[in-house]
C-alpha atoms as a PDB file:
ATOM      1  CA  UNK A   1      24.466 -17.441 -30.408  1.00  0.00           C
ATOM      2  CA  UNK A   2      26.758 -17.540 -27.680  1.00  0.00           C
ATOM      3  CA  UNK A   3      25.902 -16.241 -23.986  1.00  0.00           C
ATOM      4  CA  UNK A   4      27.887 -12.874 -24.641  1.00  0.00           C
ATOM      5  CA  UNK A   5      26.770 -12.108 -28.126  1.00  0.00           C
ATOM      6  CA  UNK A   6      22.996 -11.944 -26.741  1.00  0.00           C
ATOM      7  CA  UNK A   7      21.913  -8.444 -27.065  1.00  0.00           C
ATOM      8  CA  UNK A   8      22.130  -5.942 -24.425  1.00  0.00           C
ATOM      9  CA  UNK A   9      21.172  -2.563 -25.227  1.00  0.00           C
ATOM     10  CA  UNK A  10      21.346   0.377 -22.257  1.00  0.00           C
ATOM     11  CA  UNK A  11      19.626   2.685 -24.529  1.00  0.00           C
ATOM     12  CA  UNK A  12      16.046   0.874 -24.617  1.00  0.00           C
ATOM     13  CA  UNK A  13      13.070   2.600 -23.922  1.00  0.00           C
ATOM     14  CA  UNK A  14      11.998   0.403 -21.274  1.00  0.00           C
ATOM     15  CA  UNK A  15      15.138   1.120 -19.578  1.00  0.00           C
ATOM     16  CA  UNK A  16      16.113  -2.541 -18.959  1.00  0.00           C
ATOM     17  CA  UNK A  17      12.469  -3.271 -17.074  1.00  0.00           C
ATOM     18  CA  UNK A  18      11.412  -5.635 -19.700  1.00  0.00           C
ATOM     19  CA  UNK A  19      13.660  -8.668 -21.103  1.00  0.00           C
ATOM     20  CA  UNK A  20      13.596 -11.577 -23.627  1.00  0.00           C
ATOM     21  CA  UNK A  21      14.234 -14.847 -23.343  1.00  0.00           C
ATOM     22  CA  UNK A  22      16.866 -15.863 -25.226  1.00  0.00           C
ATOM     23  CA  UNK A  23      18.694 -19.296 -25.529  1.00  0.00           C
ATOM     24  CA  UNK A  24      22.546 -19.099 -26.085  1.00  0.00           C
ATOM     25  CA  UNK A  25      24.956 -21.814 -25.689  1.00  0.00           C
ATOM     26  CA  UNK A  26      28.056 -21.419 -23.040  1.00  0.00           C
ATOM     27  CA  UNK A  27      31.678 -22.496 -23.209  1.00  0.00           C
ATOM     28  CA  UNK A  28      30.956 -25.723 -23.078  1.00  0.00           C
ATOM     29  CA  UNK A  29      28.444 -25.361 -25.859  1.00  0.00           C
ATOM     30  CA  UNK A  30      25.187 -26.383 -24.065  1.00  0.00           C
ATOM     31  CA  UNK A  31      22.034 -23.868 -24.222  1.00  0.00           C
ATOM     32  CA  UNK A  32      21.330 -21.841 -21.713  1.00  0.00           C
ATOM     33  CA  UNK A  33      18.488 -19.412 -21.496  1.00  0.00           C
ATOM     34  CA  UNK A  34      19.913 -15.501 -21.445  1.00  0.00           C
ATOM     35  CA  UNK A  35      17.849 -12.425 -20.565  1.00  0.00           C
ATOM     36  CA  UNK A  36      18.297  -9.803 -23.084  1.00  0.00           C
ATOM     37  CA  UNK A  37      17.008  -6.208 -22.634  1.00  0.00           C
ATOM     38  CA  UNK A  38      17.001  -5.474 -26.336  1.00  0.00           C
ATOM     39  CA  UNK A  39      18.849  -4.755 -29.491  1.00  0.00           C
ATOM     40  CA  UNK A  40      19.514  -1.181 -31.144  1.00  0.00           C
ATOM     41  CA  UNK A  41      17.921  -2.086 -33.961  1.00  0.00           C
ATOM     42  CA  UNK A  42      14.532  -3.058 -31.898  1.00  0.00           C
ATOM     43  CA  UNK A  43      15.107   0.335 -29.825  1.00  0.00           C
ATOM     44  CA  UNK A  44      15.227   2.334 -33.119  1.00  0.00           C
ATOM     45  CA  UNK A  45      12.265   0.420 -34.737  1.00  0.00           C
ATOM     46  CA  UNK A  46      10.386   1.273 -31.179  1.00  0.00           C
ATOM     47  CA  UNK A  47      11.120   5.180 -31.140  1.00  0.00           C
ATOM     48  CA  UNK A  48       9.829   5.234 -35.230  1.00  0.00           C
ATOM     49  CA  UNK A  49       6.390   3.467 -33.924  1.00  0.00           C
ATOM     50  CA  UNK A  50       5.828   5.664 -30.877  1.00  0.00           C
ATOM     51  CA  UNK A  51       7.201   8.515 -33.223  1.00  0.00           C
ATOM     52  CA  UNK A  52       3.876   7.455 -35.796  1.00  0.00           C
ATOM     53  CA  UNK A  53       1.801   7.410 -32.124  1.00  0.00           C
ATOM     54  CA  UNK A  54       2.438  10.403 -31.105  1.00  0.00           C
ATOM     55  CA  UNK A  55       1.902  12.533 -34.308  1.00  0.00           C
ATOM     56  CA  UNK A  56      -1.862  10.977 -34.558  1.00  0.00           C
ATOM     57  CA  UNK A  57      -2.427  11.793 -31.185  1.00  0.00           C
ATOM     58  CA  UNK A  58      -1.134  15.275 -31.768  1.00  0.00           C
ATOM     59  CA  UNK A  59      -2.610  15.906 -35.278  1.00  0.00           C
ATOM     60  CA  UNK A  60      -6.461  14.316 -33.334  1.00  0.00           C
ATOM     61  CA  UNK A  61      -5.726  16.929 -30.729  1.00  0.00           C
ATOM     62  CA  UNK A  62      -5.418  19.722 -33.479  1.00  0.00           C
ATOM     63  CA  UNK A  63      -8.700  18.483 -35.376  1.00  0.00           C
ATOM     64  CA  UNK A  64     -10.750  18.506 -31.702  1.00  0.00           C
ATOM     65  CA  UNK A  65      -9.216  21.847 -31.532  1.00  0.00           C
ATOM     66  CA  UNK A  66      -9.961  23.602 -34.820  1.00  0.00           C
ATOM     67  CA  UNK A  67     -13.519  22.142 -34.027  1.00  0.00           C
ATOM     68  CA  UNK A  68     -12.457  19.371 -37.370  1.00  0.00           C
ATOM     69  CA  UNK A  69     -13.055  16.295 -35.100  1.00  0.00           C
ATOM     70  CA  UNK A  70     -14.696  15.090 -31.917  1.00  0.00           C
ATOM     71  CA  UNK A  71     -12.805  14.187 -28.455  1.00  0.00           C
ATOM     72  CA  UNK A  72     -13.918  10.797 -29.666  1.00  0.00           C
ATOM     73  CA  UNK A  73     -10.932  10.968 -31.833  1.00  0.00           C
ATOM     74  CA  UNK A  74      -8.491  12.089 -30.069  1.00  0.00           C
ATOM     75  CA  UNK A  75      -8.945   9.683 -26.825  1.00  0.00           C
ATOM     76  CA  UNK A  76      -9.119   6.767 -30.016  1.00  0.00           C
ATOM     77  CA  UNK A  77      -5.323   7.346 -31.131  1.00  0.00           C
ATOM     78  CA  UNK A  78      -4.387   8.657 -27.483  1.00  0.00           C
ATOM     79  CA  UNK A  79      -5.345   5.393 -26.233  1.00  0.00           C
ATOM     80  CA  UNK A  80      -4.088   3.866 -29.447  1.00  0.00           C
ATOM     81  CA  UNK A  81      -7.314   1.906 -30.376  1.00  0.00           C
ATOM     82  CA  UNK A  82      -9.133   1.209 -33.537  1.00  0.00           C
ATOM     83  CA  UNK A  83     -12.989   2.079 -34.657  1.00  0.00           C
ATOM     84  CA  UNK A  84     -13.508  -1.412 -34.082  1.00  0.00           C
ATOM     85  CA  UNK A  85     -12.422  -1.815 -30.527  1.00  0.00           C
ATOM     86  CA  UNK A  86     -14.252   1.712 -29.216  1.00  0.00           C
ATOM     87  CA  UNK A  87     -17.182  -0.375 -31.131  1.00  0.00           C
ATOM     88  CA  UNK A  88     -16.467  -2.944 -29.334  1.00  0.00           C
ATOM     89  CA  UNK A  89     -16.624  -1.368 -25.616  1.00  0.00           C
ATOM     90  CA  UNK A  90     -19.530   0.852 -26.606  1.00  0.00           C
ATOM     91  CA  UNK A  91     -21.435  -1.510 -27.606  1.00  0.00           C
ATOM     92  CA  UNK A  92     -22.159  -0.452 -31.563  1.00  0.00           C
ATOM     93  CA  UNK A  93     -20.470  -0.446 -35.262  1.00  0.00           C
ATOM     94  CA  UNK A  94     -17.593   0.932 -35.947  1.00  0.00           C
ATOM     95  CA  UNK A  95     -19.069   3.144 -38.747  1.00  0.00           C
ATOM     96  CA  UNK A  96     -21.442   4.350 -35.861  1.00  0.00           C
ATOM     97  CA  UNK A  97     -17.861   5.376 -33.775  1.00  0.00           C
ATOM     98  CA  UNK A  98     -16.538   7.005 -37.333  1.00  0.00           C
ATOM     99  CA  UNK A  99     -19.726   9.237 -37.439  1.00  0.00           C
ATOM    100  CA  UNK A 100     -19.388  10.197 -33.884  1.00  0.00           C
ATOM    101  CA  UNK A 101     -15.917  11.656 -34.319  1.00  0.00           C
ATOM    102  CA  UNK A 102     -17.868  14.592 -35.804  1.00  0.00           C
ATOM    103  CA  UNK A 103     -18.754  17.124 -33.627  1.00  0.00           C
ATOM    104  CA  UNK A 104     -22.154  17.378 -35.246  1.00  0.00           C
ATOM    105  CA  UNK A 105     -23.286  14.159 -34.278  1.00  0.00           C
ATOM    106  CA  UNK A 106     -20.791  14.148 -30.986  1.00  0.00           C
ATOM    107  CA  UNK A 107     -23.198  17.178 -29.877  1.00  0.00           C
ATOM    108  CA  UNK A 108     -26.640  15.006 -30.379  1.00  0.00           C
ATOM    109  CA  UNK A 109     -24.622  12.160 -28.191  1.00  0.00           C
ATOM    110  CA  UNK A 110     -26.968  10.884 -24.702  1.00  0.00           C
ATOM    111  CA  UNK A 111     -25.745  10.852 -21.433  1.00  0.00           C
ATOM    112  CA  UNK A 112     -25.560   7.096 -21.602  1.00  0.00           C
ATOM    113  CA  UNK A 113     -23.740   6.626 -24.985  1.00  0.00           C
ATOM    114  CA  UNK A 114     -21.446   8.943 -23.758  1.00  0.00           C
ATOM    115  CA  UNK A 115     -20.754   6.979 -20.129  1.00  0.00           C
ATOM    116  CA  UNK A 116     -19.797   4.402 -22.811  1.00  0.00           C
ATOM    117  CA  UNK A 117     -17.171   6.416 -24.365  1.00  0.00           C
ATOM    118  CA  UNK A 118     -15.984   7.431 -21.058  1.00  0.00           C
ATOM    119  CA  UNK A 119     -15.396   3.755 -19.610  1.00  0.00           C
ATOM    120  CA  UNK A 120     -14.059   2.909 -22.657  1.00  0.00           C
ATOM    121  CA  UNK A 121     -11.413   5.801 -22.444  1.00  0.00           C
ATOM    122  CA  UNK A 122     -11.125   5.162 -19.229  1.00  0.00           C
ATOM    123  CA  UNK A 123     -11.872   9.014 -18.408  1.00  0.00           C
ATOM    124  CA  UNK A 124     -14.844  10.928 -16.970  1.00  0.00           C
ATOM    125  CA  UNK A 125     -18.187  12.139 -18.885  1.00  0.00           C
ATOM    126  CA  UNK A 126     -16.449  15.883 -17.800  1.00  0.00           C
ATOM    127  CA  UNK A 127     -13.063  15.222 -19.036  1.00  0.00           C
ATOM    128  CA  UNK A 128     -14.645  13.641 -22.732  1.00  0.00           C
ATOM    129  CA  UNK A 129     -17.179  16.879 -23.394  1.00  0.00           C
ATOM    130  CA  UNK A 130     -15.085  19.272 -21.864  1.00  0.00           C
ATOM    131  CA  UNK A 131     -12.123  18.703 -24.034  1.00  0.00           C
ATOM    132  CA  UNK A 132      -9.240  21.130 -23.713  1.00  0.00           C
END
């Protein structure tokens, strides 16, 4: 690829912040290494994932809501983690963070187990009971 054909897309959605290395040869048809800031396709592929993102978040806020799920879940896809990474910070299974996204069981939680869903959402004991 020469120097000019490297992709340059203004549209990104890290608004040019974050580039790739890229190596491209010059005139003289030696490689070079070329900053690119992305391609449309890569853009477009972006804006579908955060599109799939932001509808889990959104459909774990309306569970949490209509009293379906637990805050657990929502803070899980807000902070786009799995079962087996809040496992992982809390200290348990994941099937033990699955069962706690019900509100029965998120209602029998301890102070302490729930300080460890708090650190691992990065959010206060307040913000994770007192879900609005």
């Amino acid at each position: 690829m020469k120097k000019e054909e490297v992709p340059q897309d203004t549209d990104n959605l890290n608004e040019g912040k974050l580039t790739k290395l890229y190596y491209a040869t010059d005139d003289k048809g030696h490689y070079e290494t070329q900053n690119s800031i992305g391609s449309e396709t890569e853009t477009e592929v972006s804006r579908q994932a955060w599109e799939v993102v932001h509808e889990a978040v959104e459909d774990a806020r309306q569970k949490v809501i209509q009293g379906e799920a637990s805050p657990i879940l929502y803070f899980k896809e807000k902070n786009i983690m799995t079962y087996s990474i809040v496992a992982g910070y809390v200290g348990t299974l994941s099937f033990i963070v699955w069962v706690h996204t019900k509100p029965f069981f998120f209602k029998r939680l301890s102070k302490k187990t729930l300080e460890k869903y708090a650190f691992a959402f990065r959010i206060s004991v307040e913000e994770l009971v007192n879900f609005k």
